[in-house]
N, C-alpha and C. Protein backbone atom coordinates (compact mmCIF):
# COMPACT_ATOMS: atom_id res chain seq x y z
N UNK A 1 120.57 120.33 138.91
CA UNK A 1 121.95 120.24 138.54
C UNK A 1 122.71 119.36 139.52
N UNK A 2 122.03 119.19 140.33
CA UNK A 2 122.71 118.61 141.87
C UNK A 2 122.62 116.59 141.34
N UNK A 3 121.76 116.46 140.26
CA UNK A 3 122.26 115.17 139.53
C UNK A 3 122.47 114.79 138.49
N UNK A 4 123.41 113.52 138.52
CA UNK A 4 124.14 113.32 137.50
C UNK A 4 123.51 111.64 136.60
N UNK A 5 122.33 112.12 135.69
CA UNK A 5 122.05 111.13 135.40
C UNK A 5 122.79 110.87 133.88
N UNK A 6 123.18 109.15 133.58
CA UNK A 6 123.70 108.46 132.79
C UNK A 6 122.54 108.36 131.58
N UNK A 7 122.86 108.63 130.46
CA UNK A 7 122.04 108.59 129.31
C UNK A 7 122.37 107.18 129.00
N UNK A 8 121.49 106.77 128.91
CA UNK A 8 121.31 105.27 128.25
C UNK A 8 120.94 105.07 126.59
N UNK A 9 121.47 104.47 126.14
CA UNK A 9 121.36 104.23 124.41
C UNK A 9 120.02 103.13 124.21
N UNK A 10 119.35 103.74 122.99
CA UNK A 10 117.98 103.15 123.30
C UNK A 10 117.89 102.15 122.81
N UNK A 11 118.98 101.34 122.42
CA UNK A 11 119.02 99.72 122.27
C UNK A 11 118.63 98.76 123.58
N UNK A 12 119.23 99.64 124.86
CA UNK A 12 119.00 99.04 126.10
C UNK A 12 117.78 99.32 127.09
N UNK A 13 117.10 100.79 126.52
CA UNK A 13 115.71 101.37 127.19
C UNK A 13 114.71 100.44 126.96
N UNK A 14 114.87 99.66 128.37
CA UNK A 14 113.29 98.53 128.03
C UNK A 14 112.36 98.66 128.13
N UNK A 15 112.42 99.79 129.06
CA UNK A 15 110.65 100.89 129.47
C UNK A 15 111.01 101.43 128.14
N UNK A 16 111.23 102.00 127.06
CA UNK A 16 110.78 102.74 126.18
C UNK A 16 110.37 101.58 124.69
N UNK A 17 111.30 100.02 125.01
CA UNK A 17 110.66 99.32 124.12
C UNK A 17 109.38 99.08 124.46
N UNK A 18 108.92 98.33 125.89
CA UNK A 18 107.77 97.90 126.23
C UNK A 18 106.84 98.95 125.93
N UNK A 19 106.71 100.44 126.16
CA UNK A 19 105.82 101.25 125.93
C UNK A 19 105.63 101.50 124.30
N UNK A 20 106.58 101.06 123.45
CA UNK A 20 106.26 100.93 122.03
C UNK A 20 105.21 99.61 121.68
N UNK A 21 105.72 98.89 122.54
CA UNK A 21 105.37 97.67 121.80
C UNK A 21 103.78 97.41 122.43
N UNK A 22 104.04 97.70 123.53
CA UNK A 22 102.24 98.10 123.95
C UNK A 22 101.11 99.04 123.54
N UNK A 23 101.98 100.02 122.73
CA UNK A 23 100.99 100.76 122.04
C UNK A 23 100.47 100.38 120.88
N UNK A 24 101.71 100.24 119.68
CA UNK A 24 101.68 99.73 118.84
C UNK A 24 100.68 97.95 119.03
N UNK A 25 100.77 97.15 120.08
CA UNK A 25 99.96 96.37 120.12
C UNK A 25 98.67 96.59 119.78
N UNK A 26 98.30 97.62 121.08
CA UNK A 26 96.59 98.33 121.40
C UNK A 26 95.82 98.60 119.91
N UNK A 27 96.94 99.39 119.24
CA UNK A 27 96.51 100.18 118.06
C UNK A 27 96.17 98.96 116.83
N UNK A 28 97.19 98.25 116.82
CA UNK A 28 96.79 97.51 115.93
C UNK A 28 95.48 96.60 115.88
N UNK A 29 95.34 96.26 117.52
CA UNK A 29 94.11 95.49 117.95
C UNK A 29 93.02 95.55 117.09
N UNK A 30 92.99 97.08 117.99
CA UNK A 30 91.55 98.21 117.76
C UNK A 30 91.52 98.41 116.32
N UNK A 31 92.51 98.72 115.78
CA UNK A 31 92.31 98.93 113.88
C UNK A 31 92.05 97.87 113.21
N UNK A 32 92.57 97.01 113.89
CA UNK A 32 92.15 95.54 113.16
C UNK A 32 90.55 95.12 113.10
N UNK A 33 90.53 95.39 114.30
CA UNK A 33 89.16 94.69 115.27
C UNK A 33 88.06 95.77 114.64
N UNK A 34 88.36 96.97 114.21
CA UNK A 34 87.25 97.53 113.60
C UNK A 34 87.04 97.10 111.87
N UNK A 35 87.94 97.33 111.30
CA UNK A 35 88.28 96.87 110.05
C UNK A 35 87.47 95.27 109.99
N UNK A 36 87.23 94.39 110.90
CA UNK A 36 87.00 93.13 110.73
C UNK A 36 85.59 93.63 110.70
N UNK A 37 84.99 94.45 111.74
CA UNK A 37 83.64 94.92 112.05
C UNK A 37 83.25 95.28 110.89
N UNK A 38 83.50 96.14 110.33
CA UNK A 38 83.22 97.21 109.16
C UNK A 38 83.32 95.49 107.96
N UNK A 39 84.25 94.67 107.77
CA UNK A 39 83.55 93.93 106.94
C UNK A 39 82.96 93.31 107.21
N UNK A 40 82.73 92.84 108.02
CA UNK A 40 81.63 91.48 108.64
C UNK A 40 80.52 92.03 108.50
N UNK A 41 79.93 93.14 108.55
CA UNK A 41 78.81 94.19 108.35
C UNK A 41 78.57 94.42 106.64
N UNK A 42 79.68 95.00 106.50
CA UNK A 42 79.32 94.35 104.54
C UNK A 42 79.02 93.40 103.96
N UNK A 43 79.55 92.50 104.33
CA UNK A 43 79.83 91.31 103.90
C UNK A 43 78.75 90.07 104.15
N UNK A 44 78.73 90.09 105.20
CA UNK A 44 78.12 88.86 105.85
C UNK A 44 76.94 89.11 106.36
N UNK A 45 75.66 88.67 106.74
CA UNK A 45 74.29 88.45 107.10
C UNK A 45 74.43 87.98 108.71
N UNK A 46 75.00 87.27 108.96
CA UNK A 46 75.02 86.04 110.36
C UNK A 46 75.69 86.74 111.07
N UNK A 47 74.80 87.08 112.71
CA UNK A 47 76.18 87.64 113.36
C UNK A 47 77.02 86.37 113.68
N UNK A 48 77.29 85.68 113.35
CA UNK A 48 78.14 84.23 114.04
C UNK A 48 79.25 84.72 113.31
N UNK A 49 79.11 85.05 111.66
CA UNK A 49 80.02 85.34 110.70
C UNK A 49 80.85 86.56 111.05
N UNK A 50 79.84 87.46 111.10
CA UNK A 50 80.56 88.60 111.79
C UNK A 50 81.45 88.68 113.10
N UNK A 51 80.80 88.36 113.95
CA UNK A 51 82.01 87.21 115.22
C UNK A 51 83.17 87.09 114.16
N UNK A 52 83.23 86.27 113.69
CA UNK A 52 84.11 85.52 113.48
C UNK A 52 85.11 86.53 112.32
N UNK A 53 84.72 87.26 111.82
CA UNK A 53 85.34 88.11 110.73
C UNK A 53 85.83 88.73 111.81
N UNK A 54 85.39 89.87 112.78
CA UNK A 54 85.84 90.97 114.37
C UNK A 54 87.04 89.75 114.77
N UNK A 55 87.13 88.43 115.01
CA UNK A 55 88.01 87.71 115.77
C UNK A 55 89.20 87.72 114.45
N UNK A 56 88.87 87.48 113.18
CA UNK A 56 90.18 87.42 112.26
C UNK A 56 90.64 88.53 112.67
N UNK A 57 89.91 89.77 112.53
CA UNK A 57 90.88 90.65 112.03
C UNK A 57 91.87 91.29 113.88
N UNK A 58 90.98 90.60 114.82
CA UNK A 58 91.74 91.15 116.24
C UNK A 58 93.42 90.43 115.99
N UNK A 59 93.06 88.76 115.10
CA UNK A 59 93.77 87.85 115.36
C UNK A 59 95.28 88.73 114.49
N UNK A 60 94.75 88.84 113.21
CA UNK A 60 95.93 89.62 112.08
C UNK A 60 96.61 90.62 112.86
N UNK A 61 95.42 91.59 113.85
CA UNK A 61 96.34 92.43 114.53
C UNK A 61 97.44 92.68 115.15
N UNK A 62 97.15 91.28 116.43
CA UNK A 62 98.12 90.68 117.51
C UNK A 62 99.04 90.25 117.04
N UNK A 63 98.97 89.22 115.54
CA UNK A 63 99.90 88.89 114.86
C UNK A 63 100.86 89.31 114.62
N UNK A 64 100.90 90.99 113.72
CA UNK A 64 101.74 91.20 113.37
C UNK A 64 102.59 92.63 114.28
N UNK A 65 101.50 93.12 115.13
CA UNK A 65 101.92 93.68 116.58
C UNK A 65 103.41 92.30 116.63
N UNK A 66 102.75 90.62 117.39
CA UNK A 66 103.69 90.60 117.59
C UNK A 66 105.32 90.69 117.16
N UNK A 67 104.59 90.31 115.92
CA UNK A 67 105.97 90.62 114.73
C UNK A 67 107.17 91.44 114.81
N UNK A 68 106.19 92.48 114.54
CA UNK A 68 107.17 93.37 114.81
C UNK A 68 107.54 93.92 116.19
N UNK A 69 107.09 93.73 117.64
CA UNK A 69 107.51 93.35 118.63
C UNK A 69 109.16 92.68 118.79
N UNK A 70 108.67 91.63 118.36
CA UNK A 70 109.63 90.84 118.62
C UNK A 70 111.13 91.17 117.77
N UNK A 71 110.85 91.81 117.10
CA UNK A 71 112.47 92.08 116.39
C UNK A 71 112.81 93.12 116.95
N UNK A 72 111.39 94.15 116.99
CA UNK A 72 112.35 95.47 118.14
C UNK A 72 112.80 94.91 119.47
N UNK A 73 112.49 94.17 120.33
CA UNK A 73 113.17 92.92 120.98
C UNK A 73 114.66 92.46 120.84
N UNK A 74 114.85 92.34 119.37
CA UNK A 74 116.00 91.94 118.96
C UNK A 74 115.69 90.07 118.73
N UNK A 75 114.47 89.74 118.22
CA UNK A 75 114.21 88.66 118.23
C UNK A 75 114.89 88.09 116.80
N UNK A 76 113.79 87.69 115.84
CA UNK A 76 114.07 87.20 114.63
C UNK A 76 113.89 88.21 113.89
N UNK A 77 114.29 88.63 112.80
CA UNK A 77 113.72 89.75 111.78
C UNK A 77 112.71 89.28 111.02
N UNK A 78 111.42 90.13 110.76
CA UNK A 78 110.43 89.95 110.34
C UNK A 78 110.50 89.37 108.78
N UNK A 79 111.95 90.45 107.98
CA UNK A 79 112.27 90.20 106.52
C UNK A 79 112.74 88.77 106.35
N UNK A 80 112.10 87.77 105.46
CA UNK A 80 112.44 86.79 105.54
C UNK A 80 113.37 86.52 104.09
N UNK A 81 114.44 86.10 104.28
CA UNK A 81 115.90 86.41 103.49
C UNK A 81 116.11 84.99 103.14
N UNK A 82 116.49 84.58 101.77
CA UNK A 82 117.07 83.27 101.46
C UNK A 82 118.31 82.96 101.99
N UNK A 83 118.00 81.20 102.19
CA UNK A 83 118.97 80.96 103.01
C UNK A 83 120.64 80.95 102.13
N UNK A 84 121.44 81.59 102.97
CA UNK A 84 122.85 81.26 101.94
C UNK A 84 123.34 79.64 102.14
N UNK A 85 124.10 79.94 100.81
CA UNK A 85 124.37 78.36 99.90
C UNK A 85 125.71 78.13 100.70
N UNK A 86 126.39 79.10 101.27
CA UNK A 86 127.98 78.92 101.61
C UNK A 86 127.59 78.04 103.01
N UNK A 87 126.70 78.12 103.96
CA UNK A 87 126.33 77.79 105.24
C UNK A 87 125.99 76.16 105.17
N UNK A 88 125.24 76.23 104.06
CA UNK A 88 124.80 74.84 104.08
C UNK A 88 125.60 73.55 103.77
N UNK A 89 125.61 72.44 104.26
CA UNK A 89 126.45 71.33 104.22
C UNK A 89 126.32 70.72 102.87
N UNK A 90 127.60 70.41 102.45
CA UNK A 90 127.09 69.99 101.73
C UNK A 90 126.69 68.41 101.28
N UNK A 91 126.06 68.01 100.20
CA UNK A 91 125.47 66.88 100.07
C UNK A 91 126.71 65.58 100.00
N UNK A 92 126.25 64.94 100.83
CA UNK A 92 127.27 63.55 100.75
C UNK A 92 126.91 62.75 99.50
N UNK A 93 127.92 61.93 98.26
CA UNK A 93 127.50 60.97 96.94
C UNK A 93 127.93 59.55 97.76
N UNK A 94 127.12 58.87 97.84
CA UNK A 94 126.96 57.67 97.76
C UNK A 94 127.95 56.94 97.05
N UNK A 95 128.72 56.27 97.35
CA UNK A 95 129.55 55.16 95.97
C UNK A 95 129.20 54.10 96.27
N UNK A 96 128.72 53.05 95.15
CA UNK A 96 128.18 52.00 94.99
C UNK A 96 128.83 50.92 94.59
C-alpha cells in the first residue's frame, strides 16, 4: 500500500505489445513450419522439395506474424480499403 503505481492504458504498454507480438510470432513460425512439414511429406518425394515446402510455410508464418505485428504497432492496417475518390487530384484536360 506504501505504493502508488500509475496504470498505464494499453495503447502505450510496449512490454505487453512486444510480448504479444513475440509470441504470436513463435506460434505462427512453429504452426507454419509444421504444416509445411506435414505437406512436403504428402506431397513431395525429394527432401530438397520438402526443404523447400518447411521454408514456405516458416516464410507465410513470419509474414503474416509480421502483419499483424505491425498494426498492433499502430503501423499500416492489414485491411486493405479502396482508395477514396474525394482525396485524389483531379485529372488535368489538355486544350488543344
Amino acid at each position: 500500500m506504501g505504493e502508488n503505481k500509475e496504470l498505464t492504458p494499453s495503447k502505450y504498454d510496449m512490454n505487453a505489445k512486444w510480448d504479444a507480438c513475440i509470441d504470436l510470432t513463435l506460434r505462427r513460425f512453429v504452426y507454419s513450419s509444421l504444416a509445411g512439414a506435414f505437406g512436403g511429406l504428402l506431397f513431395f518425394r525429394s527432401p530438397v522439395t520438402r526443404w523447400a515446402s518447411v521454408a514456405f510455410g516458416a516464410g507465410i508464418g513470419i509474414g503474416s506474424a509480421y502483419t499483424d505485428c505491425s498494426s498492433l504497432f499502430g503501423g499500416y492496417s492489414p485491411k486493405l480499403a479502396p482508395p477514396k475518390l474525394d482525396d485524389a487530384p483531379a485529372p488535368k484536360e489538355q486544350v488543344e
